[in-house]
C-alpha atoms as a PDB file:
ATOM      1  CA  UNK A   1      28.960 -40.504 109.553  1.00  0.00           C
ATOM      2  CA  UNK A   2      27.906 -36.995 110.662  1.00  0.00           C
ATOM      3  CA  UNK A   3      27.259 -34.831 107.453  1.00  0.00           C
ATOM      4  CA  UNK A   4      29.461 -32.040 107.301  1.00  0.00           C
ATOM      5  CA  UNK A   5      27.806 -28.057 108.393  1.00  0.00           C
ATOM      6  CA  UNK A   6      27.234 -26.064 104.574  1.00  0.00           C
ATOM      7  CA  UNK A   7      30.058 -23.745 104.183  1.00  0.00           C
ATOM      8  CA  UNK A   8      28.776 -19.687 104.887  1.00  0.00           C
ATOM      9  CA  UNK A   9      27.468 -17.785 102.826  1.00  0.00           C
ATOM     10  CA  UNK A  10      29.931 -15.597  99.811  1.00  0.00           C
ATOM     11  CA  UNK A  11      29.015 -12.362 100.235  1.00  0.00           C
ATOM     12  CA  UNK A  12      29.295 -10.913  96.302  1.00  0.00           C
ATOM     13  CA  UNK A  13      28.727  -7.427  95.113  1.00  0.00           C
ATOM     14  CA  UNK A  14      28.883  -5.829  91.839  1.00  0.00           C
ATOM     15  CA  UNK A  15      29.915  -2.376  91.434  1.00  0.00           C
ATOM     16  CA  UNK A  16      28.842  -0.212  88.941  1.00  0.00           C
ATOM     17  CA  UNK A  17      27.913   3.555  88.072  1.00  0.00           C
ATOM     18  CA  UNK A  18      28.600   6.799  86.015  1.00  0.00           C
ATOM     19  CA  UNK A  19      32.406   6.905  84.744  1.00  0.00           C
ATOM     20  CA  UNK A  20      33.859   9.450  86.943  1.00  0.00           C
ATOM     21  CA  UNK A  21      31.659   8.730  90.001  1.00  0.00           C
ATOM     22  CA  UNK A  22      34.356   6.286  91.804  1.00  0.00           C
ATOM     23  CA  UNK A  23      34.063   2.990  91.234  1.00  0.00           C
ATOM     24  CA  UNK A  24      37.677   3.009  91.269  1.00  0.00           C
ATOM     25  CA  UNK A  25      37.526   4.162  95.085  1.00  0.00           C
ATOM     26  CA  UNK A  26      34.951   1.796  96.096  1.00  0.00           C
ATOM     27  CA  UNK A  27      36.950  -0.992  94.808  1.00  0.00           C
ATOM     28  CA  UNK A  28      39.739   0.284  96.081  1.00  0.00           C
ATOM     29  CA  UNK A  29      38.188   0.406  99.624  1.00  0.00           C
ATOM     30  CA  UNK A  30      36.471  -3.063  99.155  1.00  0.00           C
ATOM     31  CA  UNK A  31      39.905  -4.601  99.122  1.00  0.00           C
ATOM     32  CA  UNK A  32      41.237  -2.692 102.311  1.00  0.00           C
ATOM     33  CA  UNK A  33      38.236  -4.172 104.044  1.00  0.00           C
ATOM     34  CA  UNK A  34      39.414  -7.798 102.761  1.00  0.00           C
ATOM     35  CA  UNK A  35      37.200  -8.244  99.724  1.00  0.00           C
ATOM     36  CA  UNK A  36      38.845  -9.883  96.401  1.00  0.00           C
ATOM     37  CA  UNK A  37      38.294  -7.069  94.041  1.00  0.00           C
ATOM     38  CA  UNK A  38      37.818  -7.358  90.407  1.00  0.00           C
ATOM     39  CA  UNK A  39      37.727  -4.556  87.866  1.00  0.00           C
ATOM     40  CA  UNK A  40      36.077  -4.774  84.616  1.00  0.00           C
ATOM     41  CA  UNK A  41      36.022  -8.235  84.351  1.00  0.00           C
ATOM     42  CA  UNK A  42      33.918  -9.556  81.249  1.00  0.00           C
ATOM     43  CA  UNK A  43      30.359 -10.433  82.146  1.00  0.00           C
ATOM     44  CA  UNK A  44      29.855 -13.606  79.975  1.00  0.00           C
ATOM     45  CA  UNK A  45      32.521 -14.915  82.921  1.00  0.00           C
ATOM     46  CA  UNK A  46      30.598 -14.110  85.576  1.00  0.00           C
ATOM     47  CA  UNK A  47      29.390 -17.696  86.542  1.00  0.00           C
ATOM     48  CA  UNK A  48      32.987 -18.999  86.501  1.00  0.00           C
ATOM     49  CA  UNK A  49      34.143 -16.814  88.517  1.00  0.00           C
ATOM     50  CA  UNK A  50      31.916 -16.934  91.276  1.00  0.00           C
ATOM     51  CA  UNK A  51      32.861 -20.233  93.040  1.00  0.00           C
ATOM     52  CA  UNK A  52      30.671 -23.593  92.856  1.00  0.00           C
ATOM     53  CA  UNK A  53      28.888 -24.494  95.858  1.00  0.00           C
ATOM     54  CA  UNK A  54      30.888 -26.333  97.796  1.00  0.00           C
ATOM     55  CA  UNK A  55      30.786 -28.915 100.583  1.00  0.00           C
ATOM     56  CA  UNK A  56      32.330 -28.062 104.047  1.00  0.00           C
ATOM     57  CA  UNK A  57      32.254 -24.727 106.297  1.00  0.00           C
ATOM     58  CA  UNK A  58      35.327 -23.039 105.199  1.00  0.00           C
ATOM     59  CA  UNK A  59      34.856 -19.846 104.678  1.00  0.00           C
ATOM     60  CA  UNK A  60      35.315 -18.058 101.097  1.00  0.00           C
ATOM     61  CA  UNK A  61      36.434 -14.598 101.337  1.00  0.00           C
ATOM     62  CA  UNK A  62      33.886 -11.495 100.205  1.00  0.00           C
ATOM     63  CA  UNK A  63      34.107 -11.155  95.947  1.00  0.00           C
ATOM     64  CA  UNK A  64      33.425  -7.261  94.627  1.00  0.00           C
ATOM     65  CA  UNK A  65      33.039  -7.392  91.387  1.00  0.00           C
ATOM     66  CA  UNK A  66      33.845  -4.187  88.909  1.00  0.00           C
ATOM     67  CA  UNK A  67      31.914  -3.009  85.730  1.00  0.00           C
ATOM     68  CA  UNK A  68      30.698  -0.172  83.825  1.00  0.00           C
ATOM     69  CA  UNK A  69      30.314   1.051  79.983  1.00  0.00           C
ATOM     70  CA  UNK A  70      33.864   0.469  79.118  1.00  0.00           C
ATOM     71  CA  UNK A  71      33.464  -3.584  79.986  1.00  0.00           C
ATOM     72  CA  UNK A  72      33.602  -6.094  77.316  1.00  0.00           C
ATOM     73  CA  UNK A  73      29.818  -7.599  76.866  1.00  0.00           C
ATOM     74  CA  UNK A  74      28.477  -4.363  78.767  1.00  0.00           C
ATOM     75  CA  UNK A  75      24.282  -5.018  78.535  1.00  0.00           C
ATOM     76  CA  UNK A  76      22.785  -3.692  81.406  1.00  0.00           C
ATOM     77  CA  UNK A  77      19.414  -6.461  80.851  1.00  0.00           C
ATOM     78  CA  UNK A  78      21.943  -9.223  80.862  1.00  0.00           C
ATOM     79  CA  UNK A  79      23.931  -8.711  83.328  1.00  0.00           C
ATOM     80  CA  UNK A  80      20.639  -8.556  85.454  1.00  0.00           C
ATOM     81  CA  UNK A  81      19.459 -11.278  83.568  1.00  0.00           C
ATOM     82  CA  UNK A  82      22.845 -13.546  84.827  1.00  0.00           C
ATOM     83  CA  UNK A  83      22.608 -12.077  87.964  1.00  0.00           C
ATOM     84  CA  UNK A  84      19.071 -13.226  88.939  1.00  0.00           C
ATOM     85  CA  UNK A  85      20.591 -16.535  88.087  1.00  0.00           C
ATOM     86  CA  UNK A  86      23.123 -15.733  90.758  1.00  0.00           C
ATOM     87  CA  UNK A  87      20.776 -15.055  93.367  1.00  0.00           C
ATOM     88  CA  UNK A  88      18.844 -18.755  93.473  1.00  0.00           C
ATOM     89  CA  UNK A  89      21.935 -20.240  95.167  1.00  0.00           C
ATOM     90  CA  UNK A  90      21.456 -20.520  98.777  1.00  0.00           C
ATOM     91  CA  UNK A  91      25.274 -19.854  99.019  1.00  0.00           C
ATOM     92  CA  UNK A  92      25.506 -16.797  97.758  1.00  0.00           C
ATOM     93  CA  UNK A  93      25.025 -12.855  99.341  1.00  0.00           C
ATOM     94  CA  UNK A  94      24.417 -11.182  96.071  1.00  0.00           C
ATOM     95  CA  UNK A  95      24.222  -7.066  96.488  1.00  0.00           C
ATOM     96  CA  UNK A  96      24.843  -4.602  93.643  1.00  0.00           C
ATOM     97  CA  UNK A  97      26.362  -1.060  94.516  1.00  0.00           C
ATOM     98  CA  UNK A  98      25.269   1.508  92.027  1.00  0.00           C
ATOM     99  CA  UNK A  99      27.576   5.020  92.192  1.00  0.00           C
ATOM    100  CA  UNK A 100      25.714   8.237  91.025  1.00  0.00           C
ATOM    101  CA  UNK A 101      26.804  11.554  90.240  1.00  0.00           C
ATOM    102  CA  UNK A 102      24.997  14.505  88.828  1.00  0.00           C
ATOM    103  CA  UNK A 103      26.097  15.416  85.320  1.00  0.00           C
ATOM    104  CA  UNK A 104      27.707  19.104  85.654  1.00  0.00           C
ATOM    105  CA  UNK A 105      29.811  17.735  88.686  1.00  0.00           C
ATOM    106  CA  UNK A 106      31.078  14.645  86.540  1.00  0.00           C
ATOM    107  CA  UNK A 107      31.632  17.277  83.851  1.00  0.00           C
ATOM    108  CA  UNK A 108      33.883  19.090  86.011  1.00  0.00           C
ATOM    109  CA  UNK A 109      35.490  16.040  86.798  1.00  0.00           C
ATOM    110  CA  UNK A 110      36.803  15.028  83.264  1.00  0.00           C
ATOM    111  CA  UNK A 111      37.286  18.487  82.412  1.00  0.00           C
ATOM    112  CA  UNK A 112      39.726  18.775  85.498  1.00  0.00           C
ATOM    113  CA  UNK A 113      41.555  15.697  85.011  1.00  0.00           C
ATOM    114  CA  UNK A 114      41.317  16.085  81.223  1.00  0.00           C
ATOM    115  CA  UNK A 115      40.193  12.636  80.668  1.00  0.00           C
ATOM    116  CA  UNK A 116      37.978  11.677  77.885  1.00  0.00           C
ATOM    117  CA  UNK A 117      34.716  10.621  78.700  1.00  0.00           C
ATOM    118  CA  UNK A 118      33.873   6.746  77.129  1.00  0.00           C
ATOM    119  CA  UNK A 119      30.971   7.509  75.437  1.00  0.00           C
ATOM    120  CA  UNK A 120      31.969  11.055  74.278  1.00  0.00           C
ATOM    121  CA  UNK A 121      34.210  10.210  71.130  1.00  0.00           C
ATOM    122  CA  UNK A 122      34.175  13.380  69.916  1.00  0.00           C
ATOM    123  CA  UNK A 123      31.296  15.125  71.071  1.00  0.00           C
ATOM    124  CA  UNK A 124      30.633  17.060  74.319  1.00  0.00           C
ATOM    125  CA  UNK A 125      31.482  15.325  77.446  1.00  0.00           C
ATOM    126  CA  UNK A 126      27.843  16.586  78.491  1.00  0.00           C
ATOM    127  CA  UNK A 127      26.603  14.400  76.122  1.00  0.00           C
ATOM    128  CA  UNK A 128      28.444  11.576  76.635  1.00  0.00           C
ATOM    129  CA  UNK A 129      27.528  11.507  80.109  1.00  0.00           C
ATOM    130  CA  UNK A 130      23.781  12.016  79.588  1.00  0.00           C
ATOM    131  CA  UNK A 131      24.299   8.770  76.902  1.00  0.00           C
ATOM    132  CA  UNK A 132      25.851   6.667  79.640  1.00  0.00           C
ATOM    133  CA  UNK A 133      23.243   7.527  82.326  1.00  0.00           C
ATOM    134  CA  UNK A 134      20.195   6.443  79.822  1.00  0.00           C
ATOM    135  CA  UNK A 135      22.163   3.281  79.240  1.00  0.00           C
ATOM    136  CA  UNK A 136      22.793   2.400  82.851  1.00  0.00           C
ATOM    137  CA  UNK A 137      19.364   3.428  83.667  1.00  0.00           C
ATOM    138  CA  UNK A 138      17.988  -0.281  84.369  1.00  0.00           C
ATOM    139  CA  UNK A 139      21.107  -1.052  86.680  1.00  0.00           C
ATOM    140  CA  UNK A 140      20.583   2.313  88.782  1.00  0.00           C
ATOM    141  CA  UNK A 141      16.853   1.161  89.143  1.00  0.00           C
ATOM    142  CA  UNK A 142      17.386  -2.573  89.725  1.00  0.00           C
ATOM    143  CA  UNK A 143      20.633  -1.776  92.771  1.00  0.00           C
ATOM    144  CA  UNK A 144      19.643  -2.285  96.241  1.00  0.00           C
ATOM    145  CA  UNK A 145      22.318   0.118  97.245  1.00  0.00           C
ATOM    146  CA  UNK A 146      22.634   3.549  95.428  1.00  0.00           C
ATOM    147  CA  UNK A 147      25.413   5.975  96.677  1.00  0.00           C
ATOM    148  CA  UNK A 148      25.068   9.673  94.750  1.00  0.00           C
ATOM    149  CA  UNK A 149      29.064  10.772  95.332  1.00  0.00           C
ATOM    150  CA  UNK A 150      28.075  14.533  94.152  1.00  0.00           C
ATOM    151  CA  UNK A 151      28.459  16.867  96.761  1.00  0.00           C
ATOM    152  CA  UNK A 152      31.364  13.417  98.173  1.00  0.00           C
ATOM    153  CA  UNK A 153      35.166  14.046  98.799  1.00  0.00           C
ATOM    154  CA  UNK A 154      37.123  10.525  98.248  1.00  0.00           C
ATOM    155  CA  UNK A 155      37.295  10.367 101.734  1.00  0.00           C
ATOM    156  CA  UNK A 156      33.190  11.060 101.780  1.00  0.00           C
ATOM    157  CA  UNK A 157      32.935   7.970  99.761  1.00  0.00           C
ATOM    158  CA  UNK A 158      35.179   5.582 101.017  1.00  0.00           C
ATOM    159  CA  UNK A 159      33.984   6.150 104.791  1.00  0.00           C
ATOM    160  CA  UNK A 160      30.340   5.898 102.996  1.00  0.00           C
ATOM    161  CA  UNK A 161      31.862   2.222 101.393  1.00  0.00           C
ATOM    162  CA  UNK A 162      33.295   1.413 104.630  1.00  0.00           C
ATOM    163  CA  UNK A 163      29.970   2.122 106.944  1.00  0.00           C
ATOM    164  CA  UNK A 164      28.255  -0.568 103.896  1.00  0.00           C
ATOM    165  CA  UNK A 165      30.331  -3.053 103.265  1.00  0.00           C
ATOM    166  CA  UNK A 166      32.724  -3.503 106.772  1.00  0.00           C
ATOM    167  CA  UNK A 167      32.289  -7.304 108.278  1.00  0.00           C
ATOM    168  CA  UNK A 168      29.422  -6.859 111.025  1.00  0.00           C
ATOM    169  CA  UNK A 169      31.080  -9.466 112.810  1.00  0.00           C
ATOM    170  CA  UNK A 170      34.617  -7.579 112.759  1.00  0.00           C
ATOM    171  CA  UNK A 171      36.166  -5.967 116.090  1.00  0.00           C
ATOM    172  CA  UNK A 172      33.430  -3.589 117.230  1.00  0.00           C
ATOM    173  CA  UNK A 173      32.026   0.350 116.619  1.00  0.00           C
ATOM    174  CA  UNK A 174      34.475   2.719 114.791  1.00  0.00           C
ATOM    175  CA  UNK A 175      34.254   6.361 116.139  1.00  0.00           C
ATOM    176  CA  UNK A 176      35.637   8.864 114.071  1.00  0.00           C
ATOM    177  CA  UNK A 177      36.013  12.210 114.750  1.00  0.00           C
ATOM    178  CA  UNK A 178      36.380  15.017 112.564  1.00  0.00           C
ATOM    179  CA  UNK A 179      36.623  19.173 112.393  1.00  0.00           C
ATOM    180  CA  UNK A 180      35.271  21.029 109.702  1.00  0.00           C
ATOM    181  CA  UNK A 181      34.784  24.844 108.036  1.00  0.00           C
ATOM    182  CA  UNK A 182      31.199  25.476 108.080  1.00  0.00           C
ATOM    183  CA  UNK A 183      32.672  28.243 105.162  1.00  0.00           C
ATOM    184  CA  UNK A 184      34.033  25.318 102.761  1.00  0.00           C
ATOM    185  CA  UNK A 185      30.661  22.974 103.220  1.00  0.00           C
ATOM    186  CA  UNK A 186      29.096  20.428 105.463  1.00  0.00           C
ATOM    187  CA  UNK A 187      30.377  17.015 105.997  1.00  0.00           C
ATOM    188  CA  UNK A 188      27.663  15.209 104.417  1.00  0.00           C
ATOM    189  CA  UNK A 189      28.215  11.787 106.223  1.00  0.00           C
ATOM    190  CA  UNK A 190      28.575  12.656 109.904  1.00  0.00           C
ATOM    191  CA  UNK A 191      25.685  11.107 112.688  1.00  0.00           C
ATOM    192  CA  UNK A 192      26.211  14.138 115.191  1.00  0.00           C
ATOM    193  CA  UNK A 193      27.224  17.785 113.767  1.00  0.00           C
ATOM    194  CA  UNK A 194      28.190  19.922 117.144  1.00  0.00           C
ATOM    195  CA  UNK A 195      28.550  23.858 115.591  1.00  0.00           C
ATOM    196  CA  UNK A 196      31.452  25.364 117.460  1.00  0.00           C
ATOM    197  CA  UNK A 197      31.117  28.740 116.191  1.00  0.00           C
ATOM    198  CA  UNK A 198      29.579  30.173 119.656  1.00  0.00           C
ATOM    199  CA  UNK A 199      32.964  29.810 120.975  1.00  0.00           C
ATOM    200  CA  UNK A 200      35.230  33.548 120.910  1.00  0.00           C
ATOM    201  CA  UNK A 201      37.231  32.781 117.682  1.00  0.00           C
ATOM    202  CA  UNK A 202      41.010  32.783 117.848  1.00  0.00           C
ATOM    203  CA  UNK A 203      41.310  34.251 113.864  1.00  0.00           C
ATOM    204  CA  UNK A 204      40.877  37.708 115.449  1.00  0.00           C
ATOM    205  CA  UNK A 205      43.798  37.452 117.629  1.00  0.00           C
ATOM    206  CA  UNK A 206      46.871  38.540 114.789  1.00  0.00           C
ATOM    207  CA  UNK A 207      49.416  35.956 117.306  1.00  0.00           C
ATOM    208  CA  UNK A 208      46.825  33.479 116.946  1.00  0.00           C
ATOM    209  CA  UNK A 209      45.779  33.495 113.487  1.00  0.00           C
ATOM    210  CA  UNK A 210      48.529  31.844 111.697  1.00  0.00           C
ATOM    211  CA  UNK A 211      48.174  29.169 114.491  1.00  0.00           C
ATOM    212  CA  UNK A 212      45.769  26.084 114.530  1.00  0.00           C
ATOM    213  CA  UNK A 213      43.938  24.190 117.647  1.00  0.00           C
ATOM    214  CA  UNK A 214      46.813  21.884 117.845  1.00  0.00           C
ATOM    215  CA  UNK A 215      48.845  24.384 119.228  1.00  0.00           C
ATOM    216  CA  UNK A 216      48.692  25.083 123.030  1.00  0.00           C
ATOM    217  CA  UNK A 217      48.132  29.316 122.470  1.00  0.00           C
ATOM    218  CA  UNK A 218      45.025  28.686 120.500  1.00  0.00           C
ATOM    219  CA  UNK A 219      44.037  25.953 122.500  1.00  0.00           C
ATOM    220  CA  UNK A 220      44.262  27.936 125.620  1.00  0.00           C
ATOM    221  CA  UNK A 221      42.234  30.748 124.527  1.00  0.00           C
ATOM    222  CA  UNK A 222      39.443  28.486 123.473  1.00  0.00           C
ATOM    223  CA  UNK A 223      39.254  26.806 126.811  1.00  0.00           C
ATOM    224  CA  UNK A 224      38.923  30.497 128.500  1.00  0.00           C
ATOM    225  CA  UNK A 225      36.205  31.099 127.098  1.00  0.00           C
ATOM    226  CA  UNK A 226      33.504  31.357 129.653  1.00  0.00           C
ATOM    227  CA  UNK A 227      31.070  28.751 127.935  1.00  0.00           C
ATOM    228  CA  UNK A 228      33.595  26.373 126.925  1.00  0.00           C
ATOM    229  CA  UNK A 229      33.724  24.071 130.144  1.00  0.00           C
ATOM    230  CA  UNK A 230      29.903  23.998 130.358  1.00  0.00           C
ATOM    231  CA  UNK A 231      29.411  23.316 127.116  1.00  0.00           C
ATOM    232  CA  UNK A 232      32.172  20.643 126.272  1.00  0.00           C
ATOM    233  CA  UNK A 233      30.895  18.750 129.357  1.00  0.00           C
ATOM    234  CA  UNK A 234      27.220  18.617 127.773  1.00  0.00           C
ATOM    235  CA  UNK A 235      28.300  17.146 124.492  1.00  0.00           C
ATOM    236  CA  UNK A 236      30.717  14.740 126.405  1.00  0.00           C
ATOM    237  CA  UNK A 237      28.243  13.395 127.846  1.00  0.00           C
ATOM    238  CA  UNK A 238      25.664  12.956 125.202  1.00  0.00           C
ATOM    239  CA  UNK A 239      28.363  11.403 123.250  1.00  0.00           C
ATOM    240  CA  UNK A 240      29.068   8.928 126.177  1.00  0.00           C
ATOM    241  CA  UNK A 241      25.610   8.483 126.169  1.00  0.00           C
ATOM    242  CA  UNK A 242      24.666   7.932 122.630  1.00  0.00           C
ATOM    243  CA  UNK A 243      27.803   5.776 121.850  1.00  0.00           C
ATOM    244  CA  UNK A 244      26.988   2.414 123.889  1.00  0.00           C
ATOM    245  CA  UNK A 245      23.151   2.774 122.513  1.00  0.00           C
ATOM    246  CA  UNK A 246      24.557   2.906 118.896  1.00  0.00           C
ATOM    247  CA  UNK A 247      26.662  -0.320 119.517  1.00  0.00           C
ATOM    248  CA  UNK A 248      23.491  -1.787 121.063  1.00  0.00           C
ATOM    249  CA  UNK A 249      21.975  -1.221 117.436  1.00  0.00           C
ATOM    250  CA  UNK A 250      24.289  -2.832 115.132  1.00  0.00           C
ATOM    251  CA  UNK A 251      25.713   0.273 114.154  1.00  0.00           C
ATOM    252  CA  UNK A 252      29.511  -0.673 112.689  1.00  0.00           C
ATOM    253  CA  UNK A 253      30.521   3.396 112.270  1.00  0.00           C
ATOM    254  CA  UNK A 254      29.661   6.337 114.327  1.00  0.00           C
ATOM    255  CA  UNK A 255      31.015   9.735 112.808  1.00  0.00           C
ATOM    256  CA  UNK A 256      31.016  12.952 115.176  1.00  0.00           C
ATOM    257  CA  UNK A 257      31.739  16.169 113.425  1.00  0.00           C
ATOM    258  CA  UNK A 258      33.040  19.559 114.786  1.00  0.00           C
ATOM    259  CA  UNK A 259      32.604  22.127 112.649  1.00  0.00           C
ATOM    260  CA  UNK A 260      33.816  26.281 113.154  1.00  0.00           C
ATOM    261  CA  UNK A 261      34.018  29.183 110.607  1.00  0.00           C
ATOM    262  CA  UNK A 262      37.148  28.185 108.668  1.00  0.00           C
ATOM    263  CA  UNK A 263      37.859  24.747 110.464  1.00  0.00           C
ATOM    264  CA  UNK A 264      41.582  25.203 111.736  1.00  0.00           C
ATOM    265  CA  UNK A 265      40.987  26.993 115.393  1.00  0.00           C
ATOM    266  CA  UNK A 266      37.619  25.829 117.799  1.00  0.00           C
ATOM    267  CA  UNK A 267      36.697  22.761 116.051  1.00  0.00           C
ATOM    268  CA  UNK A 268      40.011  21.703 115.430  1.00  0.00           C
ATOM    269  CA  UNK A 269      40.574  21.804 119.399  1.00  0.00           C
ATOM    270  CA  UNK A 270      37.304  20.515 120.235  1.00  0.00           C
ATOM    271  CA  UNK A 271      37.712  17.091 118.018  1.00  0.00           C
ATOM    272  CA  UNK A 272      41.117  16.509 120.047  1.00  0.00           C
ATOM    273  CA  UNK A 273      39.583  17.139 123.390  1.00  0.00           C
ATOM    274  CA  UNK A 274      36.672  14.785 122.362  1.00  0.00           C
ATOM    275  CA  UNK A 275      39.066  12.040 120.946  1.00  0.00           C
ATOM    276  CA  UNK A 276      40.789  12.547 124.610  1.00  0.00           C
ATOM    277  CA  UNK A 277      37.916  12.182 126.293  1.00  0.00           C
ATOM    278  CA  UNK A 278      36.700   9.037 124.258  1.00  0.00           C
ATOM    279  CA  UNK A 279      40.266   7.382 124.776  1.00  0.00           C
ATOM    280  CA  UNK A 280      40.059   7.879 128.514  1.00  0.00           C
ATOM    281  CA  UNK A 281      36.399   5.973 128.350  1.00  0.00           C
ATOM    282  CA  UNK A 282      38.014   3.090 126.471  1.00  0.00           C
ATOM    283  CA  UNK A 283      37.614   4.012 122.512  1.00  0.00           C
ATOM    284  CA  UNK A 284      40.030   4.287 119.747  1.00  0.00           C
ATOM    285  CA  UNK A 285      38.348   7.308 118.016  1.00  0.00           C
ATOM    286  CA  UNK A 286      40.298   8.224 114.376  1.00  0.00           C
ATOM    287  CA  UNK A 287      40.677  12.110 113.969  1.00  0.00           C
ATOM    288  CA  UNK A 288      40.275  13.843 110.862  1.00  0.00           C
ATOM    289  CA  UNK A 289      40.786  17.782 110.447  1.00  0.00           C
ATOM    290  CA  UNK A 290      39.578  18.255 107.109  1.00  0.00           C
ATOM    291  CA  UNK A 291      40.597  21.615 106.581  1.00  0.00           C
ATOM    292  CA  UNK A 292      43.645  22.240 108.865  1.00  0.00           C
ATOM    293  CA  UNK A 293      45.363  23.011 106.167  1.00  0.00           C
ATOM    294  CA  UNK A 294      43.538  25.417 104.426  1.00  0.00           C
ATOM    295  CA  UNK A 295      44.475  29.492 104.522  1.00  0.00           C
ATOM    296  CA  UNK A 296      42.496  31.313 106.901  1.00  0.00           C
ATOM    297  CA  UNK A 297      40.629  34.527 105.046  1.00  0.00           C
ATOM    298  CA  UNK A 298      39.071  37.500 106.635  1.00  0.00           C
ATOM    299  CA  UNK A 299      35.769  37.122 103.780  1.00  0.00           C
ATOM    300  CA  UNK A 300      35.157  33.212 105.199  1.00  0.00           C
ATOM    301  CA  UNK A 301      35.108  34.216 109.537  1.00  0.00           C
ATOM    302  CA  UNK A 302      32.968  37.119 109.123  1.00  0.00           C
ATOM    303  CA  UNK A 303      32.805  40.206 111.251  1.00  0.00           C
ATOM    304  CA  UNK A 304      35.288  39.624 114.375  1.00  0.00           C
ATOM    305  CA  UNK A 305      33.860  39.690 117.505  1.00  0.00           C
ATOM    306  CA  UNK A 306      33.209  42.790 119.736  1.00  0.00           C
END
């Protein structure tokens, strides 16, 4: 009787961190990506809920695993303590997932949303926060994966999540494309930054200014500009280039980012011609304009061109 193969590996992870630093997102995104996701679920259970070992090769789907201060049992020793015990089973993937945040941002944070902190009860949130961080401490030190969501957006983090935690084995590179305001800060997880700002800006042009780079008048002036063919061409083809190389390494996400001044005229046309481009080379590149919507401001472009 031929034995039967040892069912795959259950890839687990336990996410933890600062309140206020997203678990909640991570989770969140963990279950988009097909993961069973569990939120403060009380750590004396742990064992039962991870599944026995079990004979066959059917697959068991990907477990994340939520818990911070709030959870019932919360002891950062023993939960590494249980989890150690974990990670002797040849069946399991064990990873933990620690989110970080500095304190004045997570300050902000609850004092925006007017949340109370968990361990402030009554005193500054400050404090509360500094409590929590000296408590989780051993966890932050013992993760193998530490994300620091400060300077993050929750689209930041859950492309950050995504680049972590998506199936190797899924359908191939995602390419995402994005435009950005150098004025309102740097996308902090793109792989290629191209600065667009050489480029005459359209914000000077009164008929233009009210317009984006999705509309054909804007778009038109950009692509007169006398270094615009040249110089789309050359990052065209170092994309084209650097694309099938990235694949060649494993790599699951590739971000490109286009950034101008304010983010709604040059780099907002140059992420569209790009994403073009890519489709007509056989991609399926997602576009982001992160601040297309913003109000353009004579302080943020600067000096207009002469």
């Amino acid at each position: 009787m031929t034995a039967q193969p040892p069912a795959p590996r259950q890839r687990v992870v336990l996410v933890t961190g600062l309140s206020g630093a997203g678990k909640t997102t991570a989770l969140r995104v963990l279950e988009d990506l097909g993961w069973e996701a569990i939120d403060n679920f009380p750590i004396r259970l742990l064992e039962r809920l991870v599944a026995a070992e079990t004979a066959g090769s059917e697959p068991r789907p990907p477990l994340a695993i939520g818990f911070d201060s709030r959870t019932r049992g919360f002891a950062p020793n023993q939960i590494i303590a249980r989890w150690k015990k974990l990670a002797v089973r040849p069946d399991l993937e064990l990873t933990t997932l620690f989110l970080d945040c500095s304190g004045a941002e997570l300050e902000r944070r609850y004092n925006e949303t007017r949340r109370r902190h968990p361990m402030a009860q009554g005193r500054p949130v400050l404090e509360g926060i500094q409590a929590e961080r000296e408590l989780l401490e051993p966890l932050r030190r013992w993760a193998e994966a530490v994300i620091d969501t400060t300077a993050l957006t929750s689209s930041d983090l859950q492309q950050a999540i995504r680049d972590r935690f998506s199936d190797p084995a899924g359908e191939g590179m995602t390419v995402t494309i994005s435009s950005f305001g150098f004025a309102r800060g740097m996308p902090p997880l793109a792989d290629l930054v191209f600065d667009m700002r050489f480029l005459d800006n359209p914000h000077w042009d009164p008929e233009l200014r009210p317009l984006t780079g999705l509309d054909a008048p804007v778009s038109a002036h950009i692509v007169a500009d006398p270094a615009w063919d040249d110089a789309f061409t050359r990052i065209r083809d170092l994309v084209l280039m650097l694309l099938p190389r990235y694949a060649a390494q494993g790599k699951t996400y590739v971000n490109l980012a286009f950034g101008c001044t304010g983010g709604r005229h040059r780099s907002v046309h140059t992420a569209e011609a790009m994403a073009e481009a890519l489709r007509g080379e056989g991609f399926s590149p997602t576009v982001i304009h992160r601040n297309l919507g913003s109000r353009g401001s004579d302080q943020l472009e600067g000096s207009p061109q002469t």
